[in-house]
Protein backbone atom coordinates (compact mmCIF):
# COMPACT_ATOMS: atom_id res chain seq x y z
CA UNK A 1 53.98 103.95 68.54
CA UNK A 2 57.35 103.73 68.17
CA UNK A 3 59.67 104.98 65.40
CA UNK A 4 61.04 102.00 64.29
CA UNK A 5 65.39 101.61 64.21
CA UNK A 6 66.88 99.26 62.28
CA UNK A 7 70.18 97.72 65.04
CA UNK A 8 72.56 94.98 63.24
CA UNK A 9 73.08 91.77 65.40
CA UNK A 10 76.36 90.66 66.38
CA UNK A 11 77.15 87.76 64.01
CA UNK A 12 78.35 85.50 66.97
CA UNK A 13 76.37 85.15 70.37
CA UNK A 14 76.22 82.89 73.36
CA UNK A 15 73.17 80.98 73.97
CA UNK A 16 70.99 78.95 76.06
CA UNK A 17 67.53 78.26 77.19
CA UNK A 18 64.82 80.86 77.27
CA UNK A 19 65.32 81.66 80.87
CA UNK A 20 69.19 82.92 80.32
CA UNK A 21 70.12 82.56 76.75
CA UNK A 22 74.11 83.26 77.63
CA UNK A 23 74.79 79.85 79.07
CA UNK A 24 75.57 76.13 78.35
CA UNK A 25 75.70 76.47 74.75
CA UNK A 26 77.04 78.57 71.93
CA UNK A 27 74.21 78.69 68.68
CA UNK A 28 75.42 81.02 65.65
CA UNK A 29 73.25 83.90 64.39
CA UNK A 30 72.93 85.03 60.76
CA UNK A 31 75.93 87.32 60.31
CA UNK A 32 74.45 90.96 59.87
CA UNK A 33 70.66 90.05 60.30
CA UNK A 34 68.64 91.40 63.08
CA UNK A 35 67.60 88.66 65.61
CA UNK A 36 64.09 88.20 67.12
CA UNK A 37 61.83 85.57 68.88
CA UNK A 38 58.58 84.40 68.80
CA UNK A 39 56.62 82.93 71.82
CA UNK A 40 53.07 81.94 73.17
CA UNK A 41 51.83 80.55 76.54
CA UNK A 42 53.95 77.20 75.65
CA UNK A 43 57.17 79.29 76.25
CA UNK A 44 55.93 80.27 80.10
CA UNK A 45 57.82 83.23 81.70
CA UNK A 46 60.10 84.58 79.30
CA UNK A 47 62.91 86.66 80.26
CA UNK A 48 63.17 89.50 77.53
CA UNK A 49 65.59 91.34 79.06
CA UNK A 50 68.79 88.26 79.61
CA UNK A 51 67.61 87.42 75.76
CA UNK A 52 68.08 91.05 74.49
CA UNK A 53 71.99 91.55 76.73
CA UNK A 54 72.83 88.13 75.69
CA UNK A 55 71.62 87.92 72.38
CA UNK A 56 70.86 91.46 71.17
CA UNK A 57 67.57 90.44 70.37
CA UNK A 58 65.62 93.53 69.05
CA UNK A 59 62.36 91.96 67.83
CA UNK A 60 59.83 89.79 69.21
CA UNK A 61 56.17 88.42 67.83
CA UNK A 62 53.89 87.25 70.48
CA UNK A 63 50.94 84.74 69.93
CA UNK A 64 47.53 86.00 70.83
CA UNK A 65 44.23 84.70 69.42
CA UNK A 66 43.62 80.88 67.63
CA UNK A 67 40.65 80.43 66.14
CA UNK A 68 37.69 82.01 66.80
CA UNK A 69 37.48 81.01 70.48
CA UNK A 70 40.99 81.36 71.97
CA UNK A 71 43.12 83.79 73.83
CA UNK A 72 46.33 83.31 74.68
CA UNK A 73 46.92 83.05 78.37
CA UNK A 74 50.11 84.83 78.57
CA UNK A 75 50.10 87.55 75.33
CA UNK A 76 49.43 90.35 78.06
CA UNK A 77 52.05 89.34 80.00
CA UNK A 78 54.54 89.01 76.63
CA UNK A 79 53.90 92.12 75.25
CA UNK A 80 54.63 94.33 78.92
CA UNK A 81 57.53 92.14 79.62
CA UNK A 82 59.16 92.53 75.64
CA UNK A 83 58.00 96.16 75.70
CA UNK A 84 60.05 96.95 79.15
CA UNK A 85 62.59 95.01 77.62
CA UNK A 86 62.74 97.94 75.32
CA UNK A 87 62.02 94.96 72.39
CA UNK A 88 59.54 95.73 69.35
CA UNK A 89 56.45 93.65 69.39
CA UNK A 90 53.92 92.03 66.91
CA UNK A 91 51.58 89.67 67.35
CA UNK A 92 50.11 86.57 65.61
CA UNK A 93 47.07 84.33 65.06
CA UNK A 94 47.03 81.08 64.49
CA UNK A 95 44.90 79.95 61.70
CA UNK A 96 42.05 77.20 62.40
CA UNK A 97 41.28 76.23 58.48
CA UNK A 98 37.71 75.22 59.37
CA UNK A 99 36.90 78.40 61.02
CA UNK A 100 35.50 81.51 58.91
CA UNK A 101 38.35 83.73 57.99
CA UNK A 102 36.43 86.86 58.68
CA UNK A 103 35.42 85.54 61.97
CA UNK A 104 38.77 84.51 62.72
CA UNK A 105 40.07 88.21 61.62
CA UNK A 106 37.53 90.08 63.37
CA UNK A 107 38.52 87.96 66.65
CA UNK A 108 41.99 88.67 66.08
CA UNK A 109 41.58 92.55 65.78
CA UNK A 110 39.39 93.04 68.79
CA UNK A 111 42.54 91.65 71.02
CA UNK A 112 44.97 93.38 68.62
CA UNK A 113 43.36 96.86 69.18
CA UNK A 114 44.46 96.50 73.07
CA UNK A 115 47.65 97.35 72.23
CA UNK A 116 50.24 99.74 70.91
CA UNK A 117 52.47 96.86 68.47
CA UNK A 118 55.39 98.07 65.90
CA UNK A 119 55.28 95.18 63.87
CA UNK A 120 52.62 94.03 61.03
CA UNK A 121 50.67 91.20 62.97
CA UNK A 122 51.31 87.45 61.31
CA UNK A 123 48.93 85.01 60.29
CA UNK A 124 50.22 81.45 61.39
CA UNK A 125 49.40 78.73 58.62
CA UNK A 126 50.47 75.55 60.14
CA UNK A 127 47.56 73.45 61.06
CA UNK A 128 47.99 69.70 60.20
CA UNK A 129 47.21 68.87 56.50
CA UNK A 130 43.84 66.54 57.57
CA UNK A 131 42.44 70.33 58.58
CA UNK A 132 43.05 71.66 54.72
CA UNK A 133 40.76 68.53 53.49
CA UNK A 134 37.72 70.91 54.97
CA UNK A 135 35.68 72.12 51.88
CA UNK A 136 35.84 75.64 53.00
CA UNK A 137 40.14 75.55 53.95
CA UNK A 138 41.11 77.72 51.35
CA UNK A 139 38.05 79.82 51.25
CA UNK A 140 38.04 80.59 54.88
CA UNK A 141 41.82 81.43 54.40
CA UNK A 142 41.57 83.91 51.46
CA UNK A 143 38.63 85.49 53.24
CA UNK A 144 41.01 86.17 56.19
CA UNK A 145 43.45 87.58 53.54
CA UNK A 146 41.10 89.68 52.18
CA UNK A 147 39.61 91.18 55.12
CA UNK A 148 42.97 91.94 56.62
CA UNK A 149 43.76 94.18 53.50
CA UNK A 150 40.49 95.71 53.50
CA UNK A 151 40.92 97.00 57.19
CA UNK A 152 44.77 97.82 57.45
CA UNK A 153 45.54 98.37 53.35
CA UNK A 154 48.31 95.89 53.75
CA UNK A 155 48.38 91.81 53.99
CA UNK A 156 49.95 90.03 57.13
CA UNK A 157 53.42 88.66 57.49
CA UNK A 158 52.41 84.88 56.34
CA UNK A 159 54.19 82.58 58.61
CA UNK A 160 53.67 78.82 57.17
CA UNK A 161 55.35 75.39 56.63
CA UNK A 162 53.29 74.53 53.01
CA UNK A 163 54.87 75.90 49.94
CA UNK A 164 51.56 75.69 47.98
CA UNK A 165 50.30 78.24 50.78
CA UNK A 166 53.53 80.57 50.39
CA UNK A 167 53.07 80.18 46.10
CA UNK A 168 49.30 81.44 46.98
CA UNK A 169 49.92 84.55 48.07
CA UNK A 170 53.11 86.09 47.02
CA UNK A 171 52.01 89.28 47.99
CA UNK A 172 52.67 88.54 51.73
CA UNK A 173 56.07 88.68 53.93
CA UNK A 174 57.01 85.55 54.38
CA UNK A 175 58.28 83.66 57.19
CA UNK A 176 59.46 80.35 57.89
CA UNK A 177 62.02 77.69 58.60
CA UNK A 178 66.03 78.50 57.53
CA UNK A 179 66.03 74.60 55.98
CA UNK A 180 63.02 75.78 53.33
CA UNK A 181 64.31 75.84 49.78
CA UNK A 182 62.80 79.20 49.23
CA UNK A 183 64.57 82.40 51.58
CA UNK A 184 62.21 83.41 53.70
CA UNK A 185 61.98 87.74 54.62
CA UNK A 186 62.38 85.94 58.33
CA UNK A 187 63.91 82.75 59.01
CA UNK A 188 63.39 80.96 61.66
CA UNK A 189 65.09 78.04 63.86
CA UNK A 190 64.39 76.41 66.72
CA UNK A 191 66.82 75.78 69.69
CA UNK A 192 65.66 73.92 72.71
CA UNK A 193 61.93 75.56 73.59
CA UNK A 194 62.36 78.88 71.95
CA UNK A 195 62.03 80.28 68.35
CA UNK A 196 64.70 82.57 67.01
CA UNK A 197 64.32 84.34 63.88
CA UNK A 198 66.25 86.44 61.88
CA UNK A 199 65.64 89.20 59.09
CA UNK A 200 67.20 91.58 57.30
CA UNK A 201 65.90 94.97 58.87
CA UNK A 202 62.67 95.81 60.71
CA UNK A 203 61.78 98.36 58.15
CA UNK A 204 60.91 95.51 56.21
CA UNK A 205 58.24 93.84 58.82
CA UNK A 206 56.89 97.51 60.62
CA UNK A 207 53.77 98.79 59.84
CA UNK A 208 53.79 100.65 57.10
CA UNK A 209 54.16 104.44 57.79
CA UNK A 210 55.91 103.64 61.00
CA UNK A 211 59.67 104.37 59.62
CA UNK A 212 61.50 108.21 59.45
């Protein structure tokens, strides 16, 4: 796996759609933050490399598993085109609040140990607030929690749009939109199809024991 490098983004880029993120439109970046983008099969064909020469993108988290049942179409192709991109790469799941957390985990991990990632995978928390009215929501999300740390001796970067989830576990990374009230360890927005994030350094979301 590789050594993780902390690179500084320039504070002003051009950008555009996902395709070729250096035309049509200028968007600014947080001045000294390192700049990163997550994507799933809704994104299609990516192109890593135009994102990283046009906006000295360094980072990207790539959706794989929802559920208990689903695989995302395109996280194979993702994670080869980020990694030739010479990008570092994480991956998430997105949380079903009905389904058993240790299911869901255990799902997860069996696609996760595929690959070589750099990045501590996420948990995605965003499922519509009818879905947290199931008598087992919060259950079948601490489970998840739980099991995580039990197998990897850390928690997952929580990525969610409910600030009674972030006050739950304050133990986790955080992640979220650049509006919240609360900073967020990576902040995200959203321009055109694409999600660009930003955080501080990637020491701060490797896996653990992955930095010199």
């Amino acid at each position: 796996m590789k050594k993780i490098l902390v690179l500084l983004s320039l504070s002003v880029l051009m950008a555009a759609c996902c395709t070729n993120p250096t035309e049509n439109a200028q968007i600014y970046d947080e001045e000294g933050s390192v700049v990163g983008l997550d994507v799933s099969h809704h994104n299609g064909d990516v192109n890593f490399e135009k994102w990283k020469k046009g906006r000295n993108v360094e980072f990207c988290f790539i959706k794989i598993t929802e559920g208990v049942h689903f695989i995302d179409s395109l996280a194979d192709h993702h994670y080869r085109k980020a990694k030739e991109a010479g990008l570092y790469v994480g991956f998430y799941h997105y949380f079903r609040p009905q389904r058993s957390g240790k299911k869901q985990f255990l799902f997860m991990k069996a696609q996760l140990d595929k690959y070589d990632y750099d990045l501590i995978p996420v948990i995605d928390v965003e499922s519509k607030n009818c879905d947290w009215k199931h008598p087992d929501a919060y259950k079948n999300l601490d489970e998840f929690m739980e099991t995580f740390y039990k197998c990897y001796g850390y928690y997952p970067i929580l990525y969610t749009i409910y600030k009674t989830i972030f006050d739950r576990y304050p133990q986790c990374i955080t992640w979220g939109a650049i509006n919240a009230k609360r900073r967020k360890d990576i902040r995200q927005r959203v321009y055109k199809n694409i999600d660009i994030d930003y955080c501080d350094d990637l020491y701060s979301i490797a896996i653990p024991n992955d930095v010199e």
